[in-house]
N, C-alpha and C. Protein backbone atom coordinates (compact mmCIF):
# COMPACT_ATOMS: atom_id res chain seq x y z
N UNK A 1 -22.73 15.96 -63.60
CA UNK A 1 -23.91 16.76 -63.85
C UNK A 1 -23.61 17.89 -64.83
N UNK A 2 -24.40 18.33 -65.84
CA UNK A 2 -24.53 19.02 -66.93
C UNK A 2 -24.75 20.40 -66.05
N UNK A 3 -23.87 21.49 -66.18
CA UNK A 3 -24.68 22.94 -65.36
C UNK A 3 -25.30 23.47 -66.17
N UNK A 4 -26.50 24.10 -65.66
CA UNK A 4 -26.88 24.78 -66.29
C UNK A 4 -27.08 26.34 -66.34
N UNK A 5 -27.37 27.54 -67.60
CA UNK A 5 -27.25 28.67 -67.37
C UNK A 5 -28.39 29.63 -66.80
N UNK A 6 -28.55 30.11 -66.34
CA UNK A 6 -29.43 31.11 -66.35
C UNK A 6 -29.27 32.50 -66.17
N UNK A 7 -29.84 33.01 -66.53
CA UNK A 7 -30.09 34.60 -67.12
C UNK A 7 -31.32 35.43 -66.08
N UNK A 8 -30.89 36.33 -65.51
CA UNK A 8 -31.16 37.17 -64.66
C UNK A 8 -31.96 37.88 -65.34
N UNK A 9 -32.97 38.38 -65.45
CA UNK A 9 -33.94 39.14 -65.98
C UNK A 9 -35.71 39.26 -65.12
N UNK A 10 -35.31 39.34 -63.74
CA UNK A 10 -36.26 39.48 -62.75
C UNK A 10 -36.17 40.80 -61.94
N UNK A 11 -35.45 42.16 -63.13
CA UNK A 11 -35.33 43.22 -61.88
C UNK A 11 -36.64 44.04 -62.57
N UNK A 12 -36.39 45.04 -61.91
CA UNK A 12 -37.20 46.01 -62.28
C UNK A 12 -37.49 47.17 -62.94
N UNK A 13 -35.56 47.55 -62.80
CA UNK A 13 -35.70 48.26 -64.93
C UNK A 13 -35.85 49.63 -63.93
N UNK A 14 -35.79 50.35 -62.65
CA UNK A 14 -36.18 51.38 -62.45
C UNK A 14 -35.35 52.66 -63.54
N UNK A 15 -34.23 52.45 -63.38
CA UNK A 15 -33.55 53.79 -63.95
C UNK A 15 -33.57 53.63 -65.32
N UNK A 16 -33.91 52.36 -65.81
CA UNK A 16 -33.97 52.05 -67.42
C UNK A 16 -35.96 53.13 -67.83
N UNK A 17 -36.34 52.73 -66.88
CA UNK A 17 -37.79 52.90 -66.97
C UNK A 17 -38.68 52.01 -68.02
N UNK A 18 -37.96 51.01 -68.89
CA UNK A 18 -38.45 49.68 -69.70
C UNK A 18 -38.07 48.64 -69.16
N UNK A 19 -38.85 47.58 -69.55
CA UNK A 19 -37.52 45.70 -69.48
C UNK A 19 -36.33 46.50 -70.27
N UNK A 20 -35.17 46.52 -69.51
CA UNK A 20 -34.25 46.05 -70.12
C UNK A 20 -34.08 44.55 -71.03
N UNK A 21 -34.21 43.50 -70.51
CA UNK A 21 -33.83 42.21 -71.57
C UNK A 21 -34.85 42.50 -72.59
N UNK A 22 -36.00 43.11 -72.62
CA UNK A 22 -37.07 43.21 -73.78
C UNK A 22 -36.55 44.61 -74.71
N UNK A 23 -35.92 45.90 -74.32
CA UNK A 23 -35.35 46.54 -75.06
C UNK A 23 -34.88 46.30 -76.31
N UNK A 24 -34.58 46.64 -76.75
CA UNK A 24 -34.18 46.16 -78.46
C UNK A 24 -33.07 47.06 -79.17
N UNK A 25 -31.80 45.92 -79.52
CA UNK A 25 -30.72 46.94 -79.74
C UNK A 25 -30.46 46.01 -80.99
N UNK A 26 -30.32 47.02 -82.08
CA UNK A 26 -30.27 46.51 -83.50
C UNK A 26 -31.70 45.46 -83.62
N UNK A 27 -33.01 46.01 -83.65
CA UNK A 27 -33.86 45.47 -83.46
C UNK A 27 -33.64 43.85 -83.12
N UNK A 28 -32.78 43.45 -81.83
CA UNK A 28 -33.18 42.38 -81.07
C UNK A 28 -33.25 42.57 -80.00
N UNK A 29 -33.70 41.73 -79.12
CA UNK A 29 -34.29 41.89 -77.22
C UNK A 29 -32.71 41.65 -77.27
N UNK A 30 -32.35 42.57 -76.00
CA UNK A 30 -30.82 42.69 -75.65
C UNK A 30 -30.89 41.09 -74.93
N UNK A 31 -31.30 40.32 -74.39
CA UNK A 31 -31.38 39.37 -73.96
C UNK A 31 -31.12 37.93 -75.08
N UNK A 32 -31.45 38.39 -76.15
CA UNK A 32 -31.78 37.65 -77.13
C UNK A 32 -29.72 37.19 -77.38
N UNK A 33 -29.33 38.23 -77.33
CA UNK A 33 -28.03 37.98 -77.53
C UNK A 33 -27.06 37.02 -76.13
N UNK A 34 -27.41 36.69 -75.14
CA UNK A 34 -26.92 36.68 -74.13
C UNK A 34 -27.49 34.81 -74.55
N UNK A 35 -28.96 34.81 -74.94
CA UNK A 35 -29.05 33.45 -74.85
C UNK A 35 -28.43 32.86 -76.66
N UNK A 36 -28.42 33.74 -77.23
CA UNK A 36 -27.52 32.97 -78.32
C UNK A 36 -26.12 32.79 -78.00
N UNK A 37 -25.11 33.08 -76.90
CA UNK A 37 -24.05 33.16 -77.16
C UNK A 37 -23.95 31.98 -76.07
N UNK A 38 -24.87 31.78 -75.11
CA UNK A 38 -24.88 31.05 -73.49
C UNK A 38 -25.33 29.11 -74.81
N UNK A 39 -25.92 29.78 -75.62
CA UNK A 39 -26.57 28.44 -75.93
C UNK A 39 -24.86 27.45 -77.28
N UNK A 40 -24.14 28.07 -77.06
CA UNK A 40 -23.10 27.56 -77.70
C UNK A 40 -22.36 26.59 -76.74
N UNK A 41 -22.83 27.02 -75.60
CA UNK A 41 -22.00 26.79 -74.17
C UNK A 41 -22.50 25.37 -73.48
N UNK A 42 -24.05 25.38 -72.90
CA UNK A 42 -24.91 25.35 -72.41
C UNK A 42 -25.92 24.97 -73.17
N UNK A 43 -26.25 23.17 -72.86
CA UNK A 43 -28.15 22.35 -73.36
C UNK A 43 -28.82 23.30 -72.75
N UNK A 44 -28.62 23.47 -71.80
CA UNK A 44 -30.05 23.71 -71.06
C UNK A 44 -29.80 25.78 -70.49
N UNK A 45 -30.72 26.56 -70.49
CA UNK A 45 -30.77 27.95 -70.22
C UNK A 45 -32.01 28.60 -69.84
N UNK A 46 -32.07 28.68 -68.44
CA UNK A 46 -33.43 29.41 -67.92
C UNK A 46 -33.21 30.66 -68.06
N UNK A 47 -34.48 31.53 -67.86
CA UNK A 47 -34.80 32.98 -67.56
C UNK A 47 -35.30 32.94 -66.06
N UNK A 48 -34.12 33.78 -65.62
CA UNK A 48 -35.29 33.80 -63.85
C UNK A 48 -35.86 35.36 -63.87
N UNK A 49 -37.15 35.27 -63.97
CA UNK A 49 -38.36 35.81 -64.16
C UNK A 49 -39.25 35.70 -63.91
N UNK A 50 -40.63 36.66 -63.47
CA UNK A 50 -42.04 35.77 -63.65
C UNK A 50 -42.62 36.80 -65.17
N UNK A 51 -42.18 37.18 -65.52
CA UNK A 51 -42.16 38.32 -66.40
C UNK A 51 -43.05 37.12 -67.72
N UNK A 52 -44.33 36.66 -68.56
CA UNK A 52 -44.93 36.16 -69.47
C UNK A 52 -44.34 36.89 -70.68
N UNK A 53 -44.11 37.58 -70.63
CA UNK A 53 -43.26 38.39 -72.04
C UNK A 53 -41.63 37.74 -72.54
N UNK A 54 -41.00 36.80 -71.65
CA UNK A 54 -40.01 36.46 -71.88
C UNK A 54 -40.30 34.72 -72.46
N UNK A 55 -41.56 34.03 -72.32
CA UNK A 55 -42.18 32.92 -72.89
C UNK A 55 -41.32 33.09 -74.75
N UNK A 56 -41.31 33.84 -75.18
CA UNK A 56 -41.23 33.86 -76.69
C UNK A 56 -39.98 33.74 -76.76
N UNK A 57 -39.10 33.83 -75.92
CA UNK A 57 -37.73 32.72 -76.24
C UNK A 57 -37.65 31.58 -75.91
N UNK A 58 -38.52 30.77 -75.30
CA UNK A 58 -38.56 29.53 -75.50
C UNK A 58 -37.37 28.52 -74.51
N UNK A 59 -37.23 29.63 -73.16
CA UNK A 59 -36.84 28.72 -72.39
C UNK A 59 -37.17 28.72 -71.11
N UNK A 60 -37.18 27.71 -70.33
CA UNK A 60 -38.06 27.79 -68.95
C UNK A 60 -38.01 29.21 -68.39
N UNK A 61 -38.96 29.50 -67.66
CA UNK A 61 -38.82 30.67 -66.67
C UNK A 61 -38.99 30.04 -65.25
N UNK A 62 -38.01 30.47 -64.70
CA UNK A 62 -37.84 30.37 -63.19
C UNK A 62 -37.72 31.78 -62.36
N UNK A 63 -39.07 31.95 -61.68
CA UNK A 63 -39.28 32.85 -60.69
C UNK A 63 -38.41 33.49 -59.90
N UNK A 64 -38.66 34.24 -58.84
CA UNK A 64 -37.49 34.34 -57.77
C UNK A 64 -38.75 33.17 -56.90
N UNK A 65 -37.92 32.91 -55.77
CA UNK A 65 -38.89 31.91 -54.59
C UNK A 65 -39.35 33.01 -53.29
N UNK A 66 -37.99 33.64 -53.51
CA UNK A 66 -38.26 34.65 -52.24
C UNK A 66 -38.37 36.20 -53.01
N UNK A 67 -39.05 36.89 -53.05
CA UNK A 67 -39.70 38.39 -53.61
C UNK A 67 -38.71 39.38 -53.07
N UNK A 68 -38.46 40.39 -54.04
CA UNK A 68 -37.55 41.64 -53.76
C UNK A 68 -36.33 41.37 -53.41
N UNK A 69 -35.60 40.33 -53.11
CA UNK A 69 -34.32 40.47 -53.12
C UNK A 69 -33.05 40.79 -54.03
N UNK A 70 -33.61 41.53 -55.27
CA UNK A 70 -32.48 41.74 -56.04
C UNK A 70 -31.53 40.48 -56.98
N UNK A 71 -30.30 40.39 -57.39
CA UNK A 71 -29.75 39.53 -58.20
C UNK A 71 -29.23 38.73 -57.48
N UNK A 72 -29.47 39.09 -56.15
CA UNK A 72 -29.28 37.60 -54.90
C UNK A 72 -30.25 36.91 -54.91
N UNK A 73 -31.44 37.39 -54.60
CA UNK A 73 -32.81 36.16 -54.73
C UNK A 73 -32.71 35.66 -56.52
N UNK A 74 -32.16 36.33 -57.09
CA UNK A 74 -32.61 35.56 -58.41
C UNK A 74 -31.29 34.21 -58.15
N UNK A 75 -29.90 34.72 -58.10
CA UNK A 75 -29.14 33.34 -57.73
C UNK A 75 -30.20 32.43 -56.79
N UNK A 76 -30.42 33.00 -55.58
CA UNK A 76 -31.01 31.95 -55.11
C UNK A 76 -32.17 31.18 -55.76
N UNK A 77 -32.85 31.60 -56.64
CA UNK A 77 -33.79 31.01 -57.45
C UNK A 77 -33.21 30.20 -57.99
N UNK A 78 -32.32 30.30 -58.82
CA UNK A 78 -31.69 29.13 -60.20
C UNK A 78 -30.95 28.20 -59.01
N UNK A 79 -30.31 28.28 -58.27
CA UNK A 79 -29.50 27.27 -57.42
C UNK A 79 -30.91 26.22 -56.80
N UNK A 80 -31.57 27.07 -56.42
CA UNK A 80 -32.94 26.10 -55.74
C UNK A 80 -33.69 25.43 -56.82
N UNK A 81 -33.52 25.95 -57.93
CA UNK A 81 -34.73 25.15 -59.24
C UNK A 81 -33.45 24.11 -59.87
N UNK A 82 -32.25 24.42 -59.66
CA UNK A 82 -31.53 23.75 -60.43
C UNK A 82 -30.84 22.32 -59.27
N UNK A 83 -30.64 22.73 -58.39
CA UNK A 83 -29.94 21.74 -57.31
C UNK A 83 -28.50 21.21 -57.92
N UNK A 84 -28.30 22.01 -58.56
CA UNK A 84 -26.46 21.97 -58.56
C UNK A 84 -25.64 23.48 -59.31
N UNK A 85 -24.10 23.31 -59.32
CA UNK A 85 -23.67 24.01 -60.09
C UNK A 85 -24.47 24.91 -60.87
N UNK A 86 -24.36 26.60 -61.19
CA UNK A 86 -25.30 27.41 -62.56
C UNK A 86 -24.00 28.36 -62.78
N UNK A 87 -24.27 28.38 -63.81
CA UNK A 87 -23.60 29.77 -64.45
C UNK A 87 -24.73 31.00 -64.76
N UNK A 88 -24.48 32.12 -64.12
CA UNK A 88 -25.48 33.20 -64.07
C UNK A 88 -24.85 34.07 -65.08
N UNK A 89 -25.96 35.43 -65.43
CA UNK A 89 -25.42 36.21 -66.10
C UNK A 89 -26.88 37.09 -66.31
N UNK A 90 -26.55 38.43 -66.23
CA UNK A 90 -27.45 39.49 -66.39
C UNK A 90 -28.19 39.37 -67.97
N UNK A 91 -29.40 39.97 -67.68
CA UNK A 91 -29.92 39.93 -69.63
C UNK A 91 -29.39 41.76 -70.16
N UNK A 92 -28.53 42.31 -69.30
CA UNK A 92 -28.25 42.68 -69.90
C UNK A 92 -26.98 43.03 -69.91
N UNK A 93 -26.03 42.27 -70.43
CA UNK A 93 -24.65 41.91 -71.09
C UNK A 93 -25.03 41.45 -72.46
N UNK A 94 -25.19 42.40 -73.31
CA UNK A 94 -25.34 42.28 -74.99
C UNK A 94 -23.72 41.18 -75.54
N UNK A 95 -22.67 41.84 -74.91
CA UNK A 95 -21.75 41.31 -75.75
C UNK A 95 -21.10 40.35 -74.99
N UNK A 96 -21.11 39.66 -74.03
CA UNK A 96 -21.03 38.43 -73.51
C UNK A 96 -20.17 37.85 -75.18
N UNK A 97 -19.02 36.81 -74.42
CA UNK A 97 -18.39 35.49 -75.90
C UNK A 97 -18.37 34.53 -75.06
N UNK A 98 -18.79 33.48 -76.04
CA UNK A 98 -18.42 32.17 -75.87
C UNK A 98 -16.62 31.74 -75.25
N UNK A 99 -15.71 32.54 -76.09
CA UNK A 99 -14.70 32.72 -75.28
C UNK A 99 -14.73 33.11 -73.87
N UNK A 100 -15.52 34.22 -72.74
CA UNK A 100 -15.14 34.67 -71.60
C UNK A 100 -16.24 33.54 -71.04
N UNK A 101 -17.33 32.96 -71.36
CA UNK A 101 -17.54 31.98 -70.68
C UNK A 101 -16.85 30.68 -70.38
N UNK A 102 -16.30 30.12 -71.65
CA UNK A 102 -15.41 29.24 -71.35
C UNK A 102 -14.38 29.43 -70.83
N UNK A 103 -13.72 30.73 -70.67
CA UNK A 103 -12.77 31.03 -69.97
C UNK A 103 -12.68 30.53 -68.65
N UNK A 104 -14.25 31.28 -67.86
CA UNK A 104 -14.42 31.06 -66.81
C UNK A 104 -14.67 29.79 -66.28
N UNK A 105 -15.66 29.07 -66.71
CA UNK A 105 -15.73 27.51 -66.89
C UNK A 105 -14.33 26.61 -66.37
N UNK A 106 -13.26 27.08 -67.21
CA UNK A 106 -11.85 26.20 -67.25
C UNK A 106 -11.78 26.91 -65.48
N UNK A 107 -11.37 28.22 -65.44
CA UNK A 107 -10.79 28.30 -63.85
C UNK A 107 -11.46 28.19 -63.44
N UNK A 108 -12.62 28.02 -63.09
CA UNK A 108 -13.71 27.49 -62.00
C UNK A 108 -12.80 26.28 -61.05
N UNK A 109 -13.03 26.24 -59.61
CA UNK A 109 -13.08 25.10 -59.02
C UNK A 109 -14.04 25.30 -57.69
N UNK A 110 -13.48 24.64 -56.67
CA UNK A 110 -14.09 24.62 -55.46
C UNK A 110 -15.21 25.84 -54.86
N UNK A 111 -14.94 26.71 -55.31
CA UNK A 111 -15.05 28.02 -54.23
C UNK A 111 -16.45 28.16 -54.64
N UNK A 112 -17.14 28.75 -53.64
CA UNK A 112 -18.90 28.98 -53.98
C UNK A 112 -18.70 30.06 -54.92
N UNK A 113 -18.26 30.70 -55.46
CA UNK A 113 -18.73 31.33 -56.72
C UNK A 113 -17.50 31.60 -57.64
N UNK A 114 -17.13 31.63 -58.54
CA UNK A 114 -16.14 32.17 -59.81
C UNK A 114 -17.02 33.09 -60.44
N UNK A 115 -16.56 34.53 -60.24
CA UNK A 115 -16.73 35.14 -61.35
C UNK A 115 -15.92 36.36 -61.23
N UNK A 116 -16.24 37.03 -62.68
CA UNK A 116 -14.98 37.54 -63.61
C UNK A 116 -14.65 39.07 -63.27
N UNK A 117 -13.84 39.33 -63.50
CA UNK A 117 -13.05 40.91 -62.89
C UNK A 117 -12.29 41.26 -64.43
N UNK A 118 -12.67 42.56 -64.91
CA UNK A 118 -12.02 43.25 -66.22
C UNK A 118 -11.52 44.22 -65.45
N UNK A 119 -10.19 44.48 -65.31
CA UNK A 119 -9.44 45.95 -65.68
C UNK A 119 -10.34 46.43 -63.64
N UNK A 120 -10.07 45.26 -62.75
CA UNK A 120 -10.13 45.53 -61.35
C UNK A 120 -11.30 45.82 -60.83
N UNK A 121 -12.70 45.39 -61.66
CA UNK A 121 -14.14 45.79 -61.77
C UNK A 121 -14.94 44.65 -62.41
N UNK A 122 -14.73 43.89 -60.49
CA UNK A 122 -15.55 42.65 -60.48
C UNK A 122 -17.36 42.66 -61.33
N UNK A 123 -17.21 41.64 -61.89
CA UNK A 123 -18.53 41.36 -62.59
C UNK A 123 -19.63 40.21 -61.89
N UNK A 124 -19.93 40.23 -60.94
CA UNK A 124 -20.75 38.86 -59.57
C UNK A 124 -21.67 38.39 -60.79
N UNK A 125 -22.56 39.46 -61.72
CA UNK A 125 -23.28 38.86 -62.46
C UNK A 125 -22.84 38.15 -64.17
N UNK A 126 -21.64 37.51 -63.62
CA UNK A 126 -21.35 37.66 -64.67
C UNK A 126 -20.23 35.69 -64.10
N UNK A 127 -20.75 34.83 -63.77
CA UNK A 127 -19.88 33.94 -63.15
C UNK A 127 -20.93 32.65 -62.69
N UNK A 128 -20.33 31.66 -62.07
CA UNK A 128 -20.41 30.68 -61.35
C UNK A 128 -20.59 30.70 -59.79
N UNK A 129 -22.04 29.66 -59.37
CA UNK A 129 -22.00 29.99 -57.87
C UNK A 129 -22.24 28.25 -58.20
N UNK A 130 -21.96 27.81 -56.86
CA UNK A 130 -22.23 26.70 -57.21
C UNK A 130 -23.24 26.38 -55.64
N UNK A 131 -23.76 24.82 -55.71
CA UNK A 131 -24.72 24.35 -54.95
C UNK A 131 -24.78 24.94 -53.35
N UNK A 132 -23.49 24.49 -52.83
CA UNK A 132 -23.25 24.70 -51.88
C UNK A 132 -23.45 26.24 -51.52
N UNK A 133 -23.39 27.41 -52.11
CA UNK A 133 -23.80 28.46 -52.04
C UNK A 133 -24.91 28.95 -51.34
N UNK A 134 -25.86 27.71 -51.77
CA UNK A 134 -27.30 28.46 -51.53
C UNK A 134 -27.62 28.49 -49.95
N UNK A 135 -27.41 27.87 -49.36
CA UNK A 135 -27.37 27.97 -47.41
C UNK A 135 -27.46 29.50 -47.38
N UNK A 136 -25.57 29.69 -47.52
CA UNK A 136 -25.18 31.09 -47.33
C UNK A 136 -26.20 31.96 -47.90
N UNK A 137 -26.56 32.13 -49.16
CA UNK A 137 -27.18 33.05 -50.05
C UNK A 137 -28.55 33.33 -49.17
N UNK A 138 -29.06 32.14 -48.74
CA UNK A 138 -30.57 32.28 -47.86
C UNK A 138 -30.21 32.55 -46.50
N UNK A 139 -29.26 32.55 -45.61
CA UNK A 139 -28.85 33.42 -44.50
C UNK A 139 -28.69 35.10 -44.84
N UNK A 140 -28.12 35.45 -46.18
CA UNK A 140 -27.65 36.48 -46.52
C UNK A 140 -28.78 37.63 -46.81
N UNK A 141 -30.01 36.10 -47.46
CA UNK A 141 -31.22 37.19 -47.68
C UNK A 141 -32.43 37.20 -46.88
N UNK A 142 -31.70 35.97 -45.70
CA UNK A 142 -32.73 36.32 -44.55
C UNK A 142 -32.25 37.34 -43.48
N UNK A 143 -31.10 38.18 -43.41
CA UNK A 143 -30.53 38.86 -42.41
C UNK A 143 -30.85 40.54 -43.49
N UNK A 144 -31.12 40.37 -45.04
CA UNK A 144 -31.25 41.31 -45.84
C UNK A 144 -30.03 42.13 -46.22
N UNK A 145 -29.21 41.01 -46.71
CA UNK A 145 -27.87 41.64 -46.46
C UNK A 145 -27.60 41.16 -48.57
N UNK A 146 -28.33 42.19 -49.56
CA UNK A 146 -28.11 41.51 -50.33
C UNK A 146 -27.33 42.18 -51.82
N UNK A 147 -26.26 42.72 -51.34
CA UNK A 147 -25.42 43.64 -51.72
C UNK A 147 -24.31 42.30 -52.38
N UNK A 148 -24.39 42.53 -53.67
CA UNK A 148 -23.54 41.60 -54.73
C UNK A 148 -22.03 41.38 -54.20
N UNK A 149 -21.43 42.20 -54.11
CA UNK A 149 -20.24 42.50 -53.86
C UNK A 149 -19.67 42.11 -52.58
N UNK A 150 -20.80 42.65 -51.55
CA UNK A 150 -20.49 42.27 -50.42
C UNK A 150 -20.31 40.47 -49.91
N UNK A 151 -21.28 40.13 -50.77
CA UNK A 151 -21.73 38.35 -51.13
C UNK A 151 -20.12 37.89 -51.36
N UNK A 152 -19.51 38.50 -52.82
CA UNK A 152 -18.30 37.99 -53.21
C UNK A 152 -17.01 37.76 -52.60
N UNK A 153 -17.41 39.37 -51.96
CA UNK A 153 -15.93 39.67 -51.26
C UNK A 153 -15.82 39.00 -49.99
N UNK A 154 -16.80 38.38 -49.28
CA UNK A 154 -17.10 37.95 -47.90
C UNK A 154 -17.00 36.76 -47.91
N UNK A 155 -17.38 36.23 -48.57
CA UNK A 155 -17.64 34.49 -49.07
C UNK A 155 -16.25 33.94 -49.89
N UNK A 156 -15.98 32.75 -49.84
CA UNK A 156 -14.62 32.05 -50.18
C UNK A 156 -15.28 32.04 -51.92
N UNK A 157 -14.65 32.89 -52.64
CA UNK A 157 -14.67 33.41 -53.97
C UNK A 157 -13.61 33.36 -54.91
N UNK A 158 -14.01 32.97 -55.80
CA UNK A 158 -12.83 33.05 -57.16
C UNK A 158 -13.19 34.09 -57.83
N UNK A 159 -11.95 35.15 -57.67
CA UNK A 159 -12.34 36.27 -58.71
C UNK A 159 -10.98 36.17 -59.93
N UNK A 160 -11.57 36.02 -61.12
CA UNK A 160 -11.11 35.95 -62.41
C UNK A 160 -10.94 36.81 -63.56
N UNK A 161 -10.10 37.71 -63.37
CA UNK A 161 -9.37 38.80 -64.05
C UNK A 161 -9.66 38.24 -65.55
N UNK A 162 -9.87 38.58 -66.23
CA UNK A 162 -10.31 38.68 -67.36
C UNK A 162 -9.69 39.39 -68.67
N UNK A 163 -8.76 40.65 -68.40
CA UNK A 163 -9.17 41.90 -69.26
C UNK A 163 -7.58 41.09 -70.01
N UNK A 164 -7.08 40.16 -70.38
CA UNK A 164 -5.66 39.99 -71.02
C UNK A 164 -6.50 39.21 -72.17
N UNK A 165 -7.76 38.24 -71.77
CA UNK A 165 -8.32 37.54 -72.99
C UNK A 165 -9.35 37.87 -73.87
N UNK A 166 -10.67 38.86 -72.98
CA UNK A 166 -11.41 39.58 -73.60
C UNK A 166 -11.33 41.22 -73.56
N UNK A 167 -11.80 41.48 -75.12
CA UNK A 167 -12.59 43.04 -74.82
C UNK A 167 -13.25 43.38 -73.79
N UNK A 168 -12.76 44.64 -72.91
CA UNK A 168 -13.68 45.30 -71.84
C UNK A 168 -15.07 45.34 -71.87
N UNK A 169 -15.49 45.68 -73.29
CA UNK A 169 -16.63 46.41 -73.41
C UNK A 169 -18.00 45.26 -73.34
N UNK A 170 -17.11 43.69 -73.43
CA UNK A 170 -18.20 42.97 -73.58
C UNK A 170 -18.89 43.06 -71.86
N UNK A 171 -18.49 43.10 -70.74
CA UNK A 171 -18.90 43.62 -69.92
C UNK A 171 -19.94 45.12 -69.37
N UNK A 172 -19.93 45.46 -70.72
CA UNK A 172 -21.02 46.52 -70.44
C UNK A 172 -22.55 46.30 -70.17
N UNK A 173 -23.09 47.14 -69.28
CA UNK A 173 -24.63 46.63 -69.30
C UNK A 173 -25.15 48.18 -68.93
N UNK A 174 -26.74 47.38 -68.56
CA UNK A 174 -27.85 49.19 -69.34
C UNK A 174 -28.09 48.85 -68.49
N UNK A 175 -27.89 49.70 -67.39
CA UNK A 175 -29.15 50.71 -66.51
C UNK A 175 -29.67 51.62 -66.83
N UNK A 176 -29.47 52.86 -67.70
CA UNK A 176 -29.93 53.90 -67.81
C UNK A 176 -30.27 53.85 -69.31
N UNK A 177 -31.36 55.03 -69.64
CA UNK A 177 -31.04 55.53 -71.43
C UNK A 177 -29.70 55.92 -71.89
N UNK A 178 -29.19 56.65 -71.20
CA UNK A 178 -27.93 57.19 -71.55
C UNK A 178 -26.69 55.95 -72.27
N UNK A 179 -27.00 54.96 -70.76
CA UNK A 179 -25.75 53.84 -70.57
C UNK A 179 -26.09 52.98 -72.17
N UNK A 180 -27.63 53.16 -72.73
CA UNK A 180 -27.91 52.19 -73.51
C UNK A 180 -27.68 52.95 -75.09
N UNK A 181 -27.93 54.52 -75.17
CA UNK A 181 -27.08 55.25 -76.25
C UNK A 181 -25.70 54.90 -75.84
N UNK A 182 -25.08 54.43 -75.26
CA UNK A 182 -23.48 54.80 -75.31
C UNK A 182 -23.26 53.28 -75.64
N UNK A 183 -24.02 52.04 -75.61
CA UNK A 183 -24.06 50.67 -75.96
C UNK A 183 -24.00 50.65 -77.51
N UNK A 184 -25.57 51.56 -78.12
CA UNK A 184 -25.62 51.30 -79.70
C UNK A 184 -24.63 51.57 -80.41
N UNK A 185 -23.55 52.31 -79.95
CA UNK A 185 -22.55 52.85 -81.00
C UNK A 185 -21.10 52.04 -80.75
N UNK A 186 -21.44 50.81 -79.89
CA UNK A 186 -20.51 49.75 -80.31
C UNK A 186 -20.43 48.88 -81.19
């Protein structure tokens, strides 16, 4: 089976106070970069969203199924629309490479999720969950227990140090105005 990617872009932007993935850095949607670099990788690349403003990139949108749960209900979305293997990733990781995905890709195996750790500062949105995941993930967000980290560290996980093959910084992402001035001047 072919995995496929999808792109997280179903939050709500509070401390940003805009879409983040619709933001615009070097006049493009910060998102815009995440699916050019995923699409080197990856046929196929959803948006999990219900957001109609993200239609103009031109790849499926997949909802959350279950409402308000954060970047756990959105995994659980793409695992349930997809019914196998996904590679996830926030819309907003501007500098994401084709290198740290394939990186991850190669060590991937068994474990319900692989994903990547720079410099001891795990990245959950930034990795592999695979099928078998989703049980757990829907116990996790039926008990409301939906704390990223807690998911990783609790659950039989591959965490994948990163910082010897890529730049740190491609791991950066915008929550705030501030976090997103301190982005443009990379």
């Amino acid at each position: 089976m072919i995995m496929e990617a999808y792109i997280l872009a179903g939050g709500k932007s509070i401390r940003m106070g805009e879409d983040k993935g619709l933001k615009k850095l070097n006049d493009i949607p910060i998102i815009q970069y995440s699916i050019d670099t995923l699409s080197y990788c990856f046929p196929i690349i959803k948006i999990n969203t219900d957001k109609e403003e993200y239609k103009q990139f031109g790849w499926e949108l997949v909802p959350d199924k279950i409402k308000n749960k954060g970047p756990l209900g959105g995994i659980h979305a793409a695992l349930d629309h997809s019914k196998k293997d996904v590679f996830i990733v926030s819309c907003d990781m501007p500098f994401i490479t084709v290198e740290a995905v394939n990186y991850l890709l190669d060590k991937h195996d068994n474990s319900l999720a692989t994903v990547a750790s720079c410099k001891g500062r795990i990245q959950p949105l930034f990795g592999i969950y695979t099928y078998d995941a989703l049980q757990l993930i829907e116990e996790k967000m039926a008990g409301n227990q939906l704390k990223m980290m807690d998911f990783i560290l609790k659950t039989p996980s591959k965490i994948i140090e990163m910082s010897e093959i890529i730049d740190t910084e491609i791991f950066s992402n915008i929550n705030t105005q501030e976090e997103f001035k301190k982005i443009e001047k990379i």
